[in-house]
PDB file of N, CA and C in Angstrom:
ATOM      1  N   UNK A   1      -0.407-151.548 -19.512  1.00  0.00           N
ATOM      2  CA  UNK A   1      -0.640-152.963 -19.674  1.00  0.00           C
ATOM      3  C   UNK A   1       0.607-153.583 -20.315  1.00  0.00           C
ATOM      4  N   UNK A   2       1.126-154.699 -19.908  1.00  0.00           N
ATOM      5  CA  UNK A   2       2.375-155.489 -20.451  1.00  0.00           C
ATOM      6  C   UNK A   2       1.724-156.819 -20.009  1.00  0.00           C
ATOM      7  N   UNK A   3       2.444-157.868 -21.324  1.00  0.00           N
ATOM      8  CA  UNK A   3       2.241-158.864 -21.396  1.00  0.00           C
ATOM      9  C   UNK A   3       3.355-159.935 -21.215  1.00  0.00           C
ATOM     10  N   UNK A   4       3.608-160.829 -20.690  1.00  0.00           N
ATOM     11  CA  UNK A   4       4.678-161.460 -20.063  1.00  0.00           C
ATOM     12  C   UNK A   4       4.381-163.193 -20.771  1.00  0.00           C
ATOM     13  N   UNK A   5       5.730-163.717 -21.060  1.00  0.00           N
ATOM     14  CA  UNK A   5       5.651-165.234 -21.906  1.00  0.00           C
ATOM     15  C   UNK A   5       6.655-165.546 -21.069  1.00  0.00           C
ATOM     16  N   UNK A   6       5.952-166.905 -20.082  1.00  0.00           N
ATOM     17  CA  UNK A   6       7.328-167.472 -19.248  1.00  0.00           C
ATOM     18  C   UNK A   6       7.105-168.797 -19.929  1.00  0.00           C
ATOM     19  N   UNK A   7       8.369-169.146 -19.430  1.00  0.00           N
ATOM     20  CA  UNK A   7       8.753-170.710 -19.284  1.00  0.00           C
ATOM     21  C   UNK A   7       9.162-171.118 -17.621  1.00  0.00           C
ATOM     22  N   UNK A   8       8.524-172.170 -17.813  1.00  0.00           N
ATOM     23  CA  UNK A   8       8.817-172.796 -16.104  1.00  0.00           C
ATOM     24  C   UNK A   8       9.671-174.324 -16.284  1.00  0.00           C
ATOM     25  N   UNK A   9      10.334-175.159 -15.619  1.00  0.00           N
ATOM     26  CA  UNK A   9      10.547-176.447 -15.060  1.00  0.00           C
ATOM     27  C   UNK A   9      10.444-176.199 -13.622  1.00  0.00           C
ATOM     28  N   UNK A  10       9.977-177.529 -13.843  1.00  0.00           N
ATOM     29  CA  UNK A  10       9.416-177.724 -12.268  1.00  0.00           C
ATOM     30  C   UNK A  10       8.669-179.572 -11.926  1.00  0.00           C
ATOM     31  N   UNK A  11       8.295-179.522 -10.656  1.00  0.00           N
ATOM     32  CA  UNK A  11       7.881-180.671 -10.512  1.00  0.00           C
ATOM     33  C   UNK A  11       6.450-180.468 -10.655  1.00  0.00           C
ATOM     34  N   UNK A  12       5.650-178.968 -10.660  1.00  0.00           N
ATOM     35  CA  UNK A  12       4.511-178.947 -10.706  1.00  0.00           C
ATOM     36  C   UNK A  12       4.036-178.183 -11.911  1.00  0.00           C
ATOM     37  N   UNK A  13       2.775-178.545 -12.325  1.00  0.00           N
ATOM     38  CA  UNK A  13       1.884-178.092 -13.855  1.00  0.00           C
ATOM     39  C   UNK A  13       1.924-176.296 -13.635  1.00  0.00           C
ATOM     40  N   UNK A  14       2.345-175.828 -14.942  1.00  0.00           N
ATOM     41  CA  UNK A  14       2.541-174.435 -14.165  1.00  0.00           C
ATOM     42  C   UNK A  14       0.821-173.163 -13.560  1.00  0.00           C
ATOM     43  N   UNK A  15       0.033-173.999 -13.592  1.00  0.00           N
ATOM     44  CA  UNK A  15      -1.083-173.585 -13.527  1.00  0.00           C
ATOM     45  C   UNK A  15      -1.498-173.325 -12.021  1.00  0.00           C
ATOM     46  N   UNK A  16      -0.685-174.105 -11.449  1.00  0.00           N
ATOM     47  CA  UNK A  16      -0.603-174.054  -9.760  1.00  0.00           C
ATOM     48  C   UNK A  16      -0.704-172.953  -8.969  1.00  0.00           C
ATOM     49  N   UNK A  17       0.240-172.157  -9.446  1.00  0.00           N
ATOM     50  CA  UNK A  17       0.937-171.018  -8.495  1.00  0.00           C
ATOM     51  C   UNK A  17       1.277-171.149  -7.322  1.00  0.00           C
ATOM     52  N   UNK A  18       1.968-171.901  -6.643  1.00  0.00           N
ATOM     53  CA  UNK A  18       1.909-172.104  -5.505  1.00  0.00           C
ATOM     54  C   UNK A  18       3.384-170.748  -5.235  1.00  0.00           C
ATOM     55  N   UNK A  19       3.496-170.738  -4.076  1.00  0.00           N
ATOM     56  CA  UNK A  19       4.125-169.644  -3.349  1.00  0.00           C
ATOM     57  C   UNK A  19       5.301-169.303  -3.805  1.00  0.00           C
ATOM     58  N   UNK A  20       6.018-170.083  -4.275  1.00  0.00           N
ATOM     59  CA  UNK A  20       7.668-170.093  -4.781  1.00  0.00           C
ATOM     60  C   UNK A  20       7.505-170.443  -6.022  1.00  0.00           C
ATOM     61  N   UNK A  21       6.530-170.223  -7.028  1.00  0.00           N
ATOM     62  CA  UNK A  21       6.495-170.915  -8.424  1.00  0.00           C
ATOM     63  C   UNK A  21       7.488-170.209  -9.078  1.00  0.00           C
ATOM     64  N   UNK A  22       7.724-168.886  -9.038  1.00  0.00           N
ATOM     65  CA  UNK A  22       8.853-168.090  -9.459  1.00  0.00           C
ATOM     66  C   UNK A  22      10.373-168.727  -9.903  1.00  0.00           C
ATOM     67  N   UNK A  23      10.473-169.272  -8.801  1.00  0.00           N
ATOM     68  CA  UNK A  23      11.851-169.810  -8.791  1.00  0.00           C
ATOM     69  C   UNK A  23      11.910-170.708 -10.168  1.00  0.00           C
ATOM     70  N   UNK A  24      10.831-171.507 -10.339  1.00  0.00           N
ATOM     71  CA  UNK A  24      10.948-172.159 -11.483  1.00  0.00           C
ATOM     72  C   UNK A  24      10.858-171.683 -12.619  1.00  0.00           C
ATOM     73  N   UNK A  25      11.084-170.507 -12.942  1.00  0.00           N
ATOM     74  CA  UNK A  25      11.091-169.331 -13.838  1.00  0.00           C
ATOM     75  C   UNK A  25      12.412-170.099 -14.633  1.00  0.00           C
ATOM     76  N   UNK A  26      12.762-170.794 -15.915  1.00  0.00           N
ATOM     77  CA  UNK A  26      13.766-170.527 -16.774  1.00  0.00           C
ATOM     78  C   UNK A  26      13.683-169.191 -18.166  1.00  0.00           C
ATOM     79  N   UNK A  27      12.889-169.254 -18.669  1.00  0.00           N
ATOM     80  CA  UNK A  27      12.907-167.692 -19.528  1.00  0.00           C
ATOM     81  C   UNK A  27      11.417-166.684 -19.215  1.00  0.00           C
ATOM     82  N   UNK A  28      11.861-165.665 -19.405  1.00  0.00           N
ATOM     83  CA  UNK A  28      10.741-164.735 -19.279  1.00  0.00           C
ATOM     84  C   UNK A  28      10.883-163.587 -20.456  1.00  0.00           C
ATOM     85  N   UNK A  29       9.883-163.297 -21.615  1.00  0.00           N
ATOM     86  CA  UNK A  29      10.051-162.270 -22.320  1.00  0.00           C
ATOM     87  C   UNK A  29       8.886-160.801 -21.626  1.00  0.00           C
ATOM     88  N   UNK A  30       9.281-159.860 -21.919  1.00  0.00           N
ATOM     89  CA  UNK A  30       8.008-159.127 -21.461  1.00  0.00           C
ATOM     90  C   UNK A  30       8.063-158.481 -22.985  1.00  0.00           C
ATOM     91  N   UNK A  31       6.200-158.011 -23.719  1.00  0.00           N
ATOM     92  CA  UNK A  31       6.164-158.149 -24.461  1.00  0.00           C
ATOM     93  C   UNK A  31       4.682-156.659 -24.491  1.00  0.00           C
ATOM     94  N   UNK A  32       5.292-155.589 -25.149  1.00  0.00           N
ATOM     95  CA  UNK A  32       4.463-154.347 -25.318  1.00  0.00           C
ATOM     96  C   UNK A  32       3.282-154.675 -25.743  1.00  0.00           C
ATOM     97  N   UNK A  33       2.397-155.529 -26.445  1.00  0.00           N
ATOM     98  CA  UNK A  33       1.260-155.906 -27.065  1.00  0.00           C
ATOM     99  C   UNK A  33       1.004-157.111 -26.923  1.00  0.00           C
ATOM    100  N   UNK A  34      -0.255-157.180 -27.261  1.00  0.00           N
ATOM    101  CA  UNK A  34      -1.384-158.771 -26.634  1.00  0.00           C
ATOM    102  C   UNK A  34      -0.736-159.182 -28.208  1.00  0.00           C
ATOM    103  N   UNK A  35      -0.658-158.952 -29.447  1.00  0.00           N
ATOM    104  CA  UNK A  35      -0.626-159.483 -30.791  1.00  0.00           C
ATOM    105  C   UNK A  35       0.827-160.291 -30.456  1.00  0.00           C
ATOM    106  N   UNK A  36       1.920-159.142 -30.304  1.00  0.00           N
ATOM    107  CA  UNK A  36       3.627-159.833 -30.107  1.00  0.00           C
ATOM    108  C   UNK A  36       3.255-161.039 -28.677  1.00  0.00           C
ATOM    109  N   UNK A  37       2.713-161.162 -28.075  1.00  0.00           N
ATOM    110  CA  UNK A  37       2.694-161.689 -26.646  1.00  0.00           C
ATOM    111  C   UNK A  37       1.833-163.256 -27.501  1.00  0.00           C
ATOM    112  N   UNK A  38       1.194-163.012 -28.405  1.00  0.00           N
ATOM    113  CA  UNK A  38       0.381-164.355 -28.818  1.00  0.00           C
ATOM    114  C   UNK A  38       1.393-164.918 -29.619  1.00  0.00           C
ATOM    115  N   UNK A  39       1.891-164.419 -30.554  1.00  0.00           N
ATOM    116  CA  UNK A  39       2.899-164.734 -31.391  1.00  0.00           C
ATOM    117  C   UNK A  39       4.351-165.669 -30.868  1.00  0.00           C
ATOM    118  N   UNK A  40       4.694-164.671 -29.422  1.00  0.00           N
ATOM    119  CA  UNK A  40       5.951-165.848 -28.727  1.00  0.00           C
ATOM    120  C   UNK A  40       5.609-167.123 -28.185  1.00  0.00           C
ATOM    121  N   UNK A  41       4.200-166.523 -27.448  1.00  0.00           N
ATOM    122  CA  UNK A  41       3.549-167.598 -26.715  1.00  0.00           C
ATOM    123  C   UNK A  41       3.099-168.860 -27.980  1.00  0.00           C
ATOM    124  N   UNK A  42       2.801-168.812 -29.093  1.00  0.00           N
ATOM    125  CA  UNK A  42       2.581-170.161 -29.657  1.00  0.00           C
ATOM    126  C   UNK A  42       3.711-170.314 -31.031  1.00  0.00           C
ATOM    127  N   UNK A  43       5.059-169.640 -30.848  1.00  0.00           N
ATOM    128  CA  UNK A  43       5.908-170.034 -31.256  1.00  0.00           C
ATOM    129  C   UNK A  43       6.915-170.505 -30.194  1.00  0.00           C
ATOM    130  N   UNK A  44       6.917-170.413 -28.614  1.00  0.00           N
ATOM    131  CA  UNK A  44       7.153-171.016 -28.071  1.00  0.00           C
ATOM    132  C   UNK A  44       6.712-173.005 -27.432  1.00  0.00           C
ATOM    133  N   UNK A  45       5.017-172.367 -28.104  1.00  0.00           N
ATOM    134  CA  UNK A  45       4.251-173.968 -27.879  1.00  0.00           C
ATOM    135  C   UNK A  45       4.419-174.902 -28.811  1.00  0.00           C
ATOM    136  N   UNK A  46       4.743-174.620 -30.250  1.00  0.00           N
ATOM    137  CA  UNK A  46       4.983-175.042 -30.799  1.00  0.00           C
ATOM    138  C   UNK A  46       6.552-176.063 -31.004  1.00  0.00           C
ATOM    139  N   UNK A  47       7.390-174.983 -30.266  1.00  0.00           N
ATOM    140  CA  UNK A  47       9.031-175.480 -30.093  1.00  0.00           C
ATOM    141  C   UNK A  47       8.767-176.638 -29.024  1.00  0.00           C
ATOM    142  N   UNK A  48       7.987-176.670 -27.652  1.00  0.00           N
ATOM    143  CA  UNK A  48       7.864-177.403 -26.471  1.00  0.00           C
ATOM    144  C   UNK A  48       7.355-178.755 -27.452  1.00  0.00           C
ATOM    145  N   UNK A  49       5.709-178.403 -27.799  1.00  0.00           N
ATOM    146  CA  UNK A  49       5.134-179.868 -28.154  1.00  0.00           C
ATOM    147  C   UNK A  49       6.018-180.337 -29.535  1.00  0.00           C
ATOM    148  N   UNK A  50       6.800-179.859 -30.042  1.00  0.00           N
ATOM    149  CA  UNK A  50       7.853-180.867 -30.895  1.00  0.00           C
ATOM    150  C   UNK A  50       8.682-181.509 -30.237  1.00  0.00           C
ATOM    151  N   UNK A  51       9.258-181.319 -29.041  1.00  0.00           N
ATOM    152  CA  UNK A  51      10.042-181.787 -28.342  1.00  0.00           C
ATOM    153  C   UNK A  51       9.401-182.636 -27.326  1.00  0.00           C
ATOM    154  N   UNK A  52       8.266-182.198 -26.560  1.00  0.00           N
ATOM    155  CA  UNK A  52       7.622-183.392 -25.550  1.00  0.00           C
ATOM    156  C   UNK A  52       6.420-184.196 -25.982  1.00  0.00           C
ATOM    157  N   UNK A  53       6.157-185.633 -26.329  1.00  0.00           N
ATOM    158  CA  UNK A  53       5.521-186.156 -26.440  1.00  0.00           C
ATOM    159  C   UNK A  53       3.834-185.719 -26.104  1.00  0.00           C
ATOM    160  N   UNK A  54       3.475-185.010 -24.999  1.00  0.00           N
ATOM    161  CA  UNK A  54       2.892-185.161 -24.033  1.00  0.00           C
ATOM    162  C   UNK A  54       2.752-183.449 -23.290  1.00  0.00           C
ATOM    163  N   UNK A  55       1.383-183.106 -23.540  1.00  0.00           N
ATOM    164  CA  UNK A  55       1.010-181.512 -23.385  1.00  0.00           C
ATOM    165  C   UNK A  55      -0.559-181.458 -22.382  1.00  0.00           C
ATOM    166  N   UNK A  56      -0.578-180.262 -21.784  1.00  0.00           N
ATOM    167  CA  UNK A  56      -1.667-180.417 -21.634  1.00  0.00           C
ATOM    168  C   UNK A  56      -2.340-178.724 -21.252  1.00  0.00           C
ATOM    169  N   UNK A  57      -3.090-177.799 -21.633  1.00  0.00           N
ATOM    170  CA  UNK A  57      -3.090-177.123 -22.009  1.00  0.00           C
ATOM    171  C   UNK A  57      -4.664-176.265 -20.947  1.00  0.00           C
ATOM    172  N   UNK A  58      -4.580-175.266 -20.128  1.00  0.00           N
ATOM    173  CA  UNK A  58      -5.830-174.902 -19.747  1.00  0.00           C
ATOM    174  C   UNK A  58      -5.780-173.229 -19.888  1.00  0.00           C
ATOM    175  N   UNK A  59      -6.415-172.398 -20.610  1.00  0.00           N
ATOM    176  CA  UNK A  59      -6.690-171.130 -20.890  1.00  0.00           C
ATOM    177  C   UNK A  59      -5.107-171.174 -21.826  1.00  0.00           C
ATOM    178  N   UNK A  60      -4.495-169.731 -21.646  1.00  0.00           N
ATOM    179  CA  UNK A  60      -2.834-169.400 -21.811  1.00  0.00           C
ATOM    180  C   UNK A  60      -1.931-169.928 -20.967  1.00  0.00           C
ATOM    181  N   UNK A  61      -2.138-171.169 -20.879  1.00  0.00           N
ATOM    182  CA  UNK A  61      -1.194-172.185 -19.866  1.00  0.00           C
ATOM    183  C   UNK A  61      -1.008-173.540 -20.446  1.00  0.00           C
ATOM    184  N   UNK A  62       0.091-173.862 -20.402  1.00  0.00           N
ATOM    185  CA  UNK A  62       0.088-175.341 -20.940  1.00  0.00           C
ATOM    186  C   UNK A  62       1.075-175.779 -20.384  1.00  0.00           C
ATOM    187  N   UNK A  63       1.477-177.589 -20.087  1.00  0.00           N
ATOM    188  CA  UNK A  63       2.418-178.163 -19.932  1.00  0.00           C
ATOM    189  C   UNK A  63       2.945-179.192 -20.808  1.00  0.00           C
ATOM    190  N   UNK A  64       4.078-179.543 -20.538  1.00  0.00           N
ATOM    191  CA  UNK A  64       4.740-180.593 -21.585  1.00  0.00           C
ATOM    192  C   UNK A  64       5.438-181.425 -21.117  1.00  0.00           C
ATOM    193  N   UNK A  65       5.396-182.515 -21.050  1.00  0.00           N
ATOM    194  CA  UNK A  65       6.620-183.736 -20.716  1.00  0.00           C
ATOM    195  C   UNK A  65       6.289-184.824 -21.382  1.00  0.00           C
ATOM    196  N   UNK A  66       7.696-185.550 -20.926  1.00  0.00           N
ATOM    197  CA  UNK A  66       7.719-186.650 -21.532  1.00  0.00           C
ATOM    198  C   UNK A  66       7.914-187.574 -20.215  1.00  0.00           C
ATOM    199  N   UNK A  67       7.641-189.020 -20.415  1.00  0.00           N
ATOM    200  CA  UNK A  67       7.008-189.933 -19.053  1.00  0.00           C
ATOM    201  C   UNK A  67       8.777-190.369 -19.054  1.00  0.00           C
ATOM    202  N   UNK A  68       9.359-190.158 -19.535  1.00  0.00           N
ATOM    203  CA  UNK A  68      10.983-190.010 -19.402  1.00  0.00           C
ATOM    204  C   UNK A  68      11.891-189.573 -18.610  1.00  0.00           C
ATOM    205  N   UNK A  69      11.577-188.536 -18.187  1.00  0.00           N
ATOM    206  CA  UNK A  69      12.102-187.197 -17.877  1.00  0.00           C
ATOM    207  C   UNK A  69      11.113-187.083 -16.285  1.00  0.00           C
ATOM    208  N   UNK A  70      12.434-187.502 -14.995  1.00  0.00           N
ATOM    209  CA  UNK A  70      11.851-187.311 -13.869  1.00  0.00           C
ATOM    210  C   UNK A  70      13.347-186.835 -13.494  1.00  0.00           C
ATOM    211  N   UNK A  71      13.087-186.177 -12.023  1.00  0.00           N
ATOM    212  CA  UNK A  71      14.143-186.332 -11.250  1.00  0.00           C
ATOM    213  C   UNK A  71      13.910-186.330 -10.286  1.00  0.00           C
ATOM    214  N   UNK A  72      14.913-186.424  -9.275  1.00  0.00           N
ATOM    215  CA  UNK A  72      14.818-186.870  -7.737  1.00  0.00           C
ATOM    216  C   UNK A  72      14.698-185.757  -6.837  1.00  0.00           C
ATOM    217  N   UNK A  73      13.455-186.004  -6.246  1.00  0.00           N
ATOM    218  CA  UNK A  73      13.258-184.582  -5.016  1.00  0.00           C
ATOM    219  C   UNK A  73      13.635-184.767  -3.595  1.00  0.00           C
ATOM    220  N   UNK A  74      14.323-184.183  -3.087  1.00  0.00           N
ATOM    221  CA  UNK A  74      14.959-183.992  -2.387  1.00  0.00           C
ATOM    222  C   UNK A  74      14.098-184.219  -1.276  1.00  0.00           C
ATOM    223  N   UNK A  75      13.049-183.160  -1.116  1.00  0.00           N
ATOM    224  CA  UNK A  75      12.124-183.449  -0.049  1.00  0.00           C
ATOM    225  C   UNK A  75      10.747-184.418  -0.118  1.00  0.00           C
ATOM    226  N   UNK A  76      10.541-184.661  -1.003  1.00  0.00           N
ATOM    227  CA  UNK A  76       9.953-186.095  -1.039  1.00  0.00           C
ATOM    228  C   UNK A  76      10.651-187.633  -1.155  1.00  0.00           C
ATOM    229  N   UNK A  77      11.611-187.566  -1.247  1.00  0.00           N
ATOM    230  CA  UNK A  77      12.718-188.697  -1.397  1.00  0.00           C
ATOM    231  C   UNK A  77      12.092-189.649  -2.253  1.00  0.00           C
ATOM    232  N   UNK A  78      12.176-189.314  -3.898  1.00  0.00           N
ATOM    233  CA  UNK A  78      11.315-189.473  -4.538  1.00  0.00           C
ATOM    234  C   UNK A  78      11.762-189.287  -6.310  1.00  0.00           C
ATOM    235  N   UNK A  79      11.866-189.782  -7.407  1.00  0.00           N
ATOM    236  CA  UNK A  79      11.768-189.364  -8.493  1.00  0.00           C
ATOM    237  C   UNK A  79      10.482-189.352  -8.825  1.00  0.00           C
ATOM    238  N   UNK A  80      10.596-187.631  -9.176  1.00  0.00           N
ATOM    239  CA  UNK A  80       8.742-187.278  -9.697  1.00  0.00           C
ATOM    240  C   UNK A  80       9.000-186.853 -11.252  1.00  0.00           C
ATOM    241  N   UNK A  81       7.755-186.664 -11.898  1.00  0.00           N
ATOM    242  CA  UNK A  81       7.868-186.085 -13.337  1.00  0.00           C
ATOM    243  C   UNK A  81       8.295-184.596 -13.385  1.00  0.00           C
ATOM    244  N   UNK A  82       8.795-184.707 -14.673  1.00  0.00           N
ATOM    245  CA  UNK A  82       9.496-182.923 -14.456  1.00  0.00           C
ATOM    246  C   UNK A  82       8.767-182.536 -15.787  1.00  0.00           C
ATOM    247  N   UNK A  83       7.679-181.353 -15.288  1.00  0.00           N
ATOM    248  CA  UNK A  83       6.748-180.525 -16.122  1.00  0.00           C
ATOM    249  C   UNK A  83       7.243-179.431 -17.019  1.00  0.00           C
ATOM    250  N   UNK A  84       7.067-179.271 -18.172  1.00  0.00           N
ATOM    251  CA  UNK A  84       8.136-177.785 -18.763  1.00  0.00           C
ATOM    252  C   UNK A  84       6.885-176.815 -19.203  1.00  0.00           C
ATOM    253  N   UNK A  85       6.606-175.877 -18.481  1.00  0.00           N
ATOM    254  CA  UNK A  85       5.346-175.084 -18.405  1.00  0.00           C
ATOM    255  C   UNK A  85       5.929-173.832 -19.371  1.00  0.00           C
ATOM    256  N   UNK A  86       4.288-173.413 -19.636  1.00  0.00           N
ATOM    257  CA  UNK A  86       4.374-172.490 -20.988  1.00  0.00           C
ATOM    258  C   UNK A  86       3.157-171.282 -20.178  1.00  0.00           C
ATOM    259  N   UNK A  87       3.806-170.491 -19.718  1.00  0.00           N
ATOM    260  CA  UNK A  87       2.221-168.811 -19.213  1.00  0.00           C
ATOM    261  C   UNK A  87       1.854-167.834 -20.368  1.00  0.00           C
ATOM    262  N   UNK A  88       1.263-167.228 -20.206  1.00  0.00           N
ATOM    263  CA  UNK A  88       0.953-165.955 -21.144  1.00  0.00           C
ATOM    264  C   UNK A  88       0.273-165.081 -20.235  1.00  0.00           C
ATOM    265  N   UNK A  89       0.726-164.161 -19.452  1.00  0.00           N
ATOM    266  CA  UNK A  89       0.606-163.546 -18.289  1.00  0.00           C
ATOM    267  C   UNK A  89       0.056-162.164 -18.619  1.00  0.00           C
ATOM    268  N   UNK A  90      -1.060-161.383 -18.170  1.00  0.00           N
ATOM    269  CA  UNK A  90      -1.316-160.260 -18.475  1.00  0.00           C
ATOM    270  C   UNK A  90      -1.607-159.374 -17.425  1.00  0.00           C
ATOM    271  N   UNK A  91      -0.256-157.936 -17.354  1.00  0.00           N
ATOM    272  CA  UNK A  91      -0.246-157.175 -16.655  1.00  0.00           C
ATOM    273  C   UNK A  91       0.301-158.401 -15.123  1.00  0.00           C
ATOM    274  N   UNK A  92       0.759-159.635 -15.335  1.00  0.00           N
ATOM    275  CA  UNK A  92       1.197-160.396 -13.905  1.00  0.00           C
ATOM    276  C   UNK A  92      -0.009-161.546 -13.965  1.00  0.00           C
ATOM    277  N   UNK A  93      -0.628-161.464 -14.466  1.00  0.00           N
ATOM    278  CA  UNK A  93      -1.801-162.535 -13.814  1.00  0.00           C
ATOM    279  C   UNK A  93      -2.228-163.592 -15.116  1.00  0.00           C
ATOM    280  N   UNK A  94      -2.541-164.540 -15.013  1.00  0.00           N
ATOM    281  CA  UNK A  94      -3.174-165.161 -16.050  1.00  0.00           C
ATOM    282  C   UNK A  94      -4.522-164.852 -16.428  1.00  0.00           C
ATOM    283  N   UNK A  95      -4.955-165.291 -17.965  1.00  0.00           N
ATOM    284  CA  UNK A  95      -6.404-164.689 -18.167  1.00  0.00           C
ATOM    285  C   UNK A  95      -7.618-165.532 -17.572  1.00  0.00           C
TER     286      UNK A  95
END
């Protein structure tokens, strides 16, 4: 069993999973125990919601932005909101 703490940006809430969510992978720790794995995961939530106004949180998943912070998508020809997602992944999967 291994426990995994990502960080995502992206245009979507990281709760999605859609097919390529990976890519939006900016850090990943992998983490020998559920205790160390709780510990990054809400000293990481803690660093996000000081910085983004604006969270929103379902099981070991949460997102953060600020109504500030968009950018322009390419294939929607479009400025959308840009989400900064928080996982707590166990053994790959969420709980």
């Amino acid at each position: 069993m291994h426990w995994t703490v990502i960080e995502t940006e992206s245009f979507n809430e990281p709760w999605w999973f859609f097919e390529d969510w990976r890519e939006d992978i900016i850090s990943e720790r992998q983490l020998a125990t559920e205790s160390l794995a709780l510990t990054a995961y809400q000293s990481a939530f803690e660093r996000l919601a000081t910085t983004y106004p604006y969270h929103q949180v379902k099981e070991q998943q949460a997102a953060f932005w600020c109504e500030e912070e968009k950018s322009f998508c390419e294939e929607c020809d479009d400025d959308l909101q840009v989400f900064h997602g928080l996982l707590l992944l166990k053994d790959g999967k969420s709980s």
